[in-house]
Structure formats: C-alpha cells, structure tokens
N, C-alpha and C. Protein backbone atom coordinates (compact mmCIF):
# COMPACT_ATOMS: atom_id res chain seq x y z
N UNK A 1 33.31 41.85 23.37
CA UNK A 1 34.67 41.71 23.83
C UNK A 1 34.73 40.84 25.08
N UNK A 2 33.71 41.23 26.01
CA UNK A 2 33.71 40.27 27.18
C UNK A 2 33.58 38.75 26.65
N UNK A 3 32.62 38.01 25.98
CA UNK A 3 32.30 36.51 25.18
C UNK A 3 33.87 36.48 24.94
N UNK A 4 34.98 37.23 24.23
CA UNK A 4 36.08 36.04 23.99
C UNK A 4 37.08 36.76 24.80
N UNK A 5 36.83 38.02 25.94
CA UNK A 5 37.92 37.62 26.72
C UNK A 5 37.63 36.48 27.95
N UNK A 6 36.43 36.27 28.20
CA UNK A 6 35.82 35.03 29.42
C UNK A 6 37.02 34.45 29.42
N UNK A 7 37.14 33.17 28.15
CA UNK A 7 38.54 32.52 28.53
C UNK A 7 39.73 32.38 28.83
N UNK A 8 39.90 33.94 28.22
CA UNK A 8 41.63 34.31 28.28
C UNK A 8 41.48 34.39 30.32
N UNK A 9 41.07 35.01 30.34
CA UNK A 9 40.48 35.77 31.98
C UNK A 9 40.79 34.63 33.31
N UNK A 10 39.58 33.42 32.15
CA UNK A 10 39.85 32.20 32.98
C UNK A 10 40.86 31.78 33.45
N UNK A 11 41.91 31.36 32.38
CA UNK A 11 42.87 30.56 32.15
C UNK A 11 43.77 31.40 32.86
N UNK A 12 43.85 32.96 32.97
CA UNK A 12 44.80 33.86 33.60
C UNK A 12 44.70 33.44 35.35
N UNK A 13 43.10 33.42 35.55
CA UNK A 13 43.03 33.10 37.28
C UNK A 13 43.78 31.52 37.14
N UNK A 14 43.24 30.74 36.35
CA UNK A 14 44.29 29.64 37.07
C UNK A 14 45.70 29.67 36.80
N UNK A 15 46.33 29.85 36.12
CA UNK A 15 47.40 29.94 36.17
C UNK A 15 48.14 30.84 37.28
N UNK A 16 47.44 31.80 37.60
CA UNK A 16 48.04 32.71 38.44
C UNK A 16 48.12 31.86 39.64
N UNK A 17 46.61 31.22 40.19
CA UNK A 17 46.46 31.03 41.63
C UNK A 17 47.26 29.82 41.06
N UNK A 18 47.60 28.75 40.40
CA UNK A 18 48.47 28.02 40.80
C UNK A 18 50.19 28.54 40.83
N UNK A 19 50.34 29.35 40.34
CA UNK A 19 51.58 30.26 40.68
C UNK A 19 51.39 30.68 42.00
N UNK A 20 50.68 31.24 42.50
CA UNK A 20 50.74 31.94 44.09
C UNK A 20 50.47 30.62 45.05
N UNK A 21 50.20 29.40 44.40
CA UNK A 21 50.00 28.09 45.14
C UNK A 21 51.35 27.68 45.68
N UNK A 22 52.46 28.04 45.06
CA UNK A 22 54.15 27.06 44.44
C UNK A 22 54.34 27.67 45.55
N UNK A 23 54.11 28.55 46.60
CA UNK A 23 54.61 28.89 47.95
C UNK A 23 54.51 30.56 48.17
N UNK A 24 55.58 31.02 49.23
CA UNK A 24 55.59 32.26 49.68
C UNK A 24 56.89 32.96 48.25
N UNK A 25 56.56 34.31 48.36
CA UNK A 25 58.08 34.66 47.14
C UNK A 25 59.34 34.36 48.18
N UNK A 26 60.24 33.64 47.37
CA UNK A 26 61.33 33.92 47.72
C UNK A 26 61.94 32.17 48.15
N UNK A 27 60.48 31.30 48.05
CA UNK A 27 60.89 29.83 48.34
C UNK A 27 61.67 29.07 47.19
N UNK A 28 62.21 28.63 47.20
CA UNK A 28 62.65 27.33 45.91
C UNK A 28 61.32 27.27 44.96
N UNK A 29 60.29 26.56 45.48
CA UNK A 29 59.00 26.55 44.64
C UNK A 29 58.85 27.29 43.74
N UNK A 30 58.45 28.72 44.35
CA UNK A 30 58.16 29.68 43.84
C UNK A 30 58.76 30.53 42.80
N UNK A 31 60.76 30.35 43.17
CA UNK A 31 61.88 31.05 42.30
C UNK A 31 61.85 30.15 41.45
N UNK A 32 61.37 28.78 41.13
CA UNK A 32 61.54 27.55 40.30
C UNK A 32 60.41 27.70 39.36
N UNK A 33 59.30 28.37 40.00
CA UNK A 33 58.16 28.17 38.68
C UNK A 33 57.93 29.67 38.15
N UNK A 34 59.06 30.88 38.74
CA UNK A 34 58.56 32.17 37.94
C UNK A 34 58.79 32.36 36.57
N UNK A 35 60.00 31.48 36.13
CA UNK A 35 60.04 31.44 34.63
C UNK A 35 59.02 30.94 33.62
N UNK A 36 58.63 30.17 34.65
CA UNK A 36 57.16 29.40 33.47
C UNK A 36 56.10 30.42 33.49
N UNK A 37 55.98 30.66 35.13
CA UNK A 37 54.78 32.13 35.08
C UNK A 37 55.07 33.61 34.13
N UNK A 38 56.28 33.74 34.05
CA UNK A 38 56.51 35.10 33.35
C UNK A 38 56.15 34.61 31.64
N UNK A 39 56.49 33.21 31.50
CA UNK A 39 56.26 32.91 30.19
C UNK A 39 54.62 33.02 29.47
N UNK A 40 54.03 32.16 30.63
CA UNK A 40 53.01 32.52 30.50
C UNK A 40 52.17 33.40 29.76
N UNK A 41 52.50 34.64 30.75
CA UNK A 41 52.06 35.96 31.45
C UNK A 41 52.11 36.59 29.50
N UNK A 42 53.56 36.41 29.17
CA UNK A 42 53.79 36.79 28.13
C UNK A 42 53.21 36.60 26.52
N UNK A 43 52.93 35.21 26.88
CA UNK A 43 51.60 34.82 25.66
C UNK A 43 50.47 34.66 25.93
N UNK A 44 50.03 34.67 27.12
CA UNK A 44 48.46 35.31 27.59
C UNK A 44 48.31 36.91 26.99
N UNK A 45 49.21 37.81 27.39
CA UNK A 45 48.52 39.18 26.64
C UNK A 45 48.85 39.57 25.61
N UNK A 46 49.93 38.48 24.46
CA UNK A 46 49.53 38.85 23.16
C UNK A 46 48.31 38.41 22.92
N UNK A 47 47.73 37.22 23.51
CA UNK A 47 46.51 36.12 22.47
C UNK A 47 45.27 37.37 23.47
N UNK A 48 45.40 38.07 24.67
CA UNK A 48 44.30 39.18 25.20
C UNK A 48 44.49 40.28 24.40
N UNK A 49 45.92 40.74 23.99
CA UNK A 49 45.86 42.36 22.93
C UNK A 49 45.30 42.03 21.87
N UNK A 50 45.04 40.65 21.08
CA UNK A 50 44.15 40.61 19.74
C UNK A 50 42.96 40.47 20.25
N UNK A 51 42.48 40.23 21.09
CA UNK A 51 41.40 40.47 21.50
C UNK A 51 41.26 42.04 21.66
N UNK A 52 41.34 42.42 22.90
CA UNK A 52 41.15 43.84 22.59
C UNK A 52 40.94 44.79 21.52
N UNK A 53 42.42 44.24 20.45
CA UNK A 53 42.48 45.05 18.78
C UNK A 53 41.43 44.79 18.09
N UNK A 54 40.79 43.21 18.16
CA UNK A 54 39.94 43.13 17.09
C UNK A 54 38.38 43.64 17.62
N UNK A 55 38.35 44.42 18.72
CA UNK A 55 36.84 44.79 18.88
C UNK A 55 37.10 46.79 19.72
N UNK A 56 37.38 47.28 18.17
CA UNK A 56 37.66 48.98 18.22
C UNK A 56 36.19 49.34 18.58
N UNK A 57 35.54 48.95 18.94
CA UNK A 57 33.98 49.76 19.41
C UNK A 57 33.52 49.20 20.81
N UNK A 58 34.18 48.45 21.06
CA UNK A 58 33.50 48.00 22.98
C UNK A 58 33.47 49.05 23.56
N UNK A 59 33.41 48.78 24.61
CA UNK A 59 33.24 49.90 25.50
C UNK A 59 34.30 51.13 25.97
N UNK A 60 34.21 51.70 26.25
CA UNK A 60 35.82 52.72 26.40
C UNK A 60 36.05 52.41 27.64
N UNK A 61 35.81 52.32 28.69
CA UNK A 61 35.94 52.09 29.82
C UNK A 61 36.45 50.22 29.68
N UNK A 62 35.96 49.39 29.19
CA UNK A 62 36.69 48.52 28.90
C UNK A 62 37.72 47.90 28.90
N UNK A 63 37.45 48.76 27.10
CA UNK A 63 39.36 48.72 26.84
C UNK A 63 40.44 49.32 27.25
N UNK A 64 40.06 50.37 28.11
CA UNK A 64 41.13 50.80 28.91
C UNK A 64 41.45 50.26 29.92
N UNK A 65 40.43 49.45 30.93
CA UNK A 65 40.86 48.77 31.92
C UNK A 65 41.63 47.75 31.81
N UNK A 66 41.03 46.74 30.60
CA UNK A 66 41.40 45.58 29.95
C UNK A 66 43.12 45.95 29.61
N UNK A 67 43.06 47.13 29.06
CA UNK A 67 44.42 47.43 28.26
C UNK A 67 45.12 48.14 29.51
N UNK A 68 44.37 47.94 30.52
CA UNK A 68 46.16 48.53 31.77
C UNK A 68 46.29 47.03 32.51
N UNK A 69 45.06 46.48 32.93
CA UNK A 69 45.30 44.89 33.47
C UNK A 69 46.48 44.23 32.58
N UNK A 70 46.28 43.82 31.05
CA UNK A 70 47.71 43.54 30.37
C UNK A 70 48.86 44.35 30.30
N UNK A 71 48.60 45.27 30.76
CA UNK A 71 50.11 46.01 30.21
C UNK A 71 50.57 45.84 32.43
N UNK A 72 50.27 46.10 32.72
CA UNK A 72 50.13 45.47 34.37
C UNK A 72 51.03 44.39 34.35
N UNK A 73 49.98 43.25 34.01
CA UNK A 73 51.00 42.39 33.85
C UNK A 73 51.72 41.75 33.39
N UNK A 74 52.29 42.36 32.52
CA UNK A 74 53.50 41.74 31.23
C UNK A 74 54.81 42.55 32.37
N UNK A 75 54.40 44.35 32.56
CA UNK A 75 55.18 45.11 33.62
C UNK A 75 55.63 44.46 34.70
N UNK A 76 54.63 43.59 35.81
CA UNK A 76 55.08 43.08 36.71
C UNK A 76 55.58 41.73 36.14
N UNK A 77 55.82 41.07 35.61
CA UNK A 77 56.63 39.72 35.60
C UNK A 77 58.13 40.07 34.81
N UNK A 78 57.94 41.03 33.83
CA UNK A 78 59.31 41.81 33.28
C UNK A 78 60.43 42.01 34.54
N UNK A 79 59.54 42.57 35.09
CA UNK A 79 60.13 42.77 36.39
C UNK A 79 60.40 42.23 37.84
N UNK A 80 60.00 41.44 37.63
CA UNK A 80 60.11 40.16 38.97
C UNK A 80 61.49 39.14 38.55
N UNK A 81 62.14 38.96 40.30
CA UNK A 81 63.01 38.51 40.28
C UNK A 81 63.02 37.33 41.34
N UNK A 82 63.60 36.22 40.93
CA UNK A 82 63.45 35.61 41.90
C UNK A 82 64.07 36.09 43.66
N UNK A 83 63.73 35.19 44.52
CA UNK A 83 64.13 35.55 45.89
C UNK A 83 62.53 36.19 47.00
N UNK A 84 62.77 36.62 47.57
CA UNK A 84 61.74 37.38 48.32
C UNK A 84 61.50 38.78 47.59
N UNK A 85 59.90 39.11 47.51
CA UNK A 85 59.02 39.99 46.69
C UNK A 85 59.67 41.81 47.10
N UNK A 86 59.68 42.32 46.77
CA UNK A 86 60.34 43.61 46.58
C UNK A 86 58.65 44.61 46.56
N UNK A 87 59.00 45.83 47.27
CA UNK A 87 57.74 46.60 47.72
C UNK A 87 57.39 47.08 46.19
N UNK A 88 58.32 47.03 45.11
CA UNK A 88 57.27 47.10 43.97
C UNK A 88 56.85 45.87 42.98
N UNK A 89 57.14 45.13 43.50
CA UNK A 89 56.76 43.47 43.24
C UNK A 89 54.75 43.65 43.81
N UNK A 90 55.07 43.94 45.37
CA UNK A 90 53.49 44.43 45.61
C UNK A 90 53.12 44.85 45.32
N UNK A 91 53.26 46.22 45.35
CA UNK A 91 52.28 47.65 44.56
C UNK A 91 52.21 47.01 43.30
N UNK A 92 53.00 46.42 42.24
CA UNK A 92 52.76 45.90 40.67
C UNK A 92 51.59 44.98 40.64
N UNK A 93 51.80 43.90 41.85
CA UNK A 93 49.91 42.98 41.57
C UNK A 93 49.21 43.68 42.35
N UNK A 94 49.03 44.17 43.39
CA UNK A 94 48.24 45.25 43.73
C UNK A 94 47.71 45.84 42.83
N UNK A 95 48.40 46.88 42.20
CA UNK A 95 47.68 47.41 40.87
C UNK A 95 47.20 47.08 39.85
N UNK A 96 47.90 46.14 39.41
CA UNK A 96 46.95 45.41 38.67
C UNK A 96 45.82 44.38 38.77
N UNK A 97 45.80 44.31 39.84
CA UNK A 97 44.23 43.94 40.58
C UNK A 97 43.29 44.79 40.33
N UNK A 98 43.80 46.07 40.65
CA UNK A 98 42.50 47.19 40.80
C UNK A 98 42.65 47.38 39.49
N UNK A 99 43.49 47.00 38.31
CA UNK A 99 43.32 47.10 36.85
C UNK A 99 41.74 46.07 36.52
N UNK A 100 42.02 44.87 36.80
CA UNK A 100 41.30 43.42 36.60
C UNK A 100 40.12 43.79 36.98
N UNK A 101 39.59 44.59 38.15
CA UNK A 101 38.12 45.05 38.11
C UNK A 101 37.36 45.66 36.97
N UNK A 102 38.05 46.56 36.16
CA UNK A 102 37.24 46.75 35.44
C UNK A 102 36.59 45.97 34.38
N UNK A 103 37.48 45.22 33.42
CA UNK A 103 36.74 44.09 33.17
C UNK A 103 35.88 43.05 34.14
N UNK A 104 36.18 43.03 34.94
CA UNK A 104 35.51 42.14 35.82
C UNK A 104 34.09 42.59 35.97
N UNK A 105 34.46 43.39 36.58
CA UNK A 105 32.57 44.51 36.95
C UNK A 105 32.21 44.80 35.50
N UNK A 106 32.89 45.06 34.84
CA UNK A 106 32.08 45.65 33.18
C UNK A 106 31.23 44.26 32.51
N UNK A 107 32.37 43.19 32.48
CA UNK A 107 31.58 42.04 32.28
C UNK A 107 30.69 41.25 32.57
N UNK A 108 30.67 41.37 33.97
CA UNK A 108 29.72 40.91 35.39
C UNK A 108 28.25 41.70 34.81
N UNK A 109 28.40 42.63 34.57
CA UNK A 109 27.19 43.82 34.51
C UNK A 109 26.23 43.21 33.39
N UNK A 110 27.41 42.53 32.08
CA UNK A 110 26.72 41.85 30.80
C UNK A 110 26.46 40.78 31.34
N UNK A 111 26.35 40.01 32.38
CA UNK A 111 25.89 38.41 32.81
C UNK A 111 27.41 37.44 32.12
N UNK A 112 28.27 38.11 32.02
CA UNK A 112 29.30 37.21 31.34
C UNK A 112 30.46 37.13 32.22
N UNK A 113 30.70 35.64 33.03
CA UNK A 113 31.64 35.64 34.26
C UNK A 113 32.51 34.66 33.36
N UNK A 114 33.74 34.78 34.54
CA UNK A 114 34.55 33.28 34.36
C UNK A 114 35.13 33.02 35.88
C-alpha cells in the first residue's frame, strides 16, 4: 500500500505547500487559489480511497491512519472559507497532520519515502 500511495502523498505535499505558498489565510492570493485547492483535495482522496480499497490486508494501523488523513482532509477544505482562518480551520490541519504521521512513520519504517 505504501509503493502506490508514495505518489499520491507526493503530489499531496506539493500541492499543499504551494497552496500555503499563495500567502497568509485571508489574502487575495490565498481566497483566489482555495477553490483550486479544495478541488484538488477532492480528487486526490478519491484516486488515495482506491488505493486504500484495493489493498484489504495492509496493515491495520495503516489504513486507519491513511483513512483519517483523507477523510481529514476532504473535512477541512469542505469546510474552509475564504477570508482569515477560523480556530477550526487550525485544529482541522493540525489534525490532520497528526493523521499524515501515520502513514508517514509506517512507510518510512518500509524504506518507502516521498
């Protein structure tokens, strides 16, 4: 499961950090490119949930991390509005940060980064 989520993973850090690049929340930049980021966000974790679906024996610890990191963040961009970030705008990537470790460290452990 780690071999074909590597890329999804990848492509999620860049896209993100060039989203958190477009400025502070709440700039023109930033209210200008959340529609593309939520779009994103949104066909990144269907093309990561067939991943997940098609490998029912990985690890359990895994797929549960894997499967709260996407559901994380489909939650936080559903929910993001443009303007300046809202205290559950934080706690939402906050948490799903501490979602993203577990794949991270689970995969790290197999020698498989991105």
């Amino acid at each position: 499961m780690c071999s074909a989520l590597s890329p999804l993973f990848a492509e999620n850090d860049k896209k993100s950090n060039a989203w958190l690049a477009t400025g502070e929340p709440g700039t023109p930049a930033r209210d200008a490119a959340l529609p593309g980021y939520r779009a994103f966000i949104e066909d990144w974790a269907g093309r990561a949930q067939d991943v997940v679906n098609a490998h029912p024996d990985a690890d359990p610890f895994l797929k549960r991390t894997t499967q709260r990191f996407i559901d994380d963040r489909v939650l936080m961009v559903r929910n993001m509005r443009a303007g300046p970030s809202t205290t559950y705008d934080d706690q939402a990537w906050a948490d799903s940060m501490t979602a993203y470790e577990g794949p991270l460290t689970a995969c790290d452990s197999l020698g498989i980064k991105w």
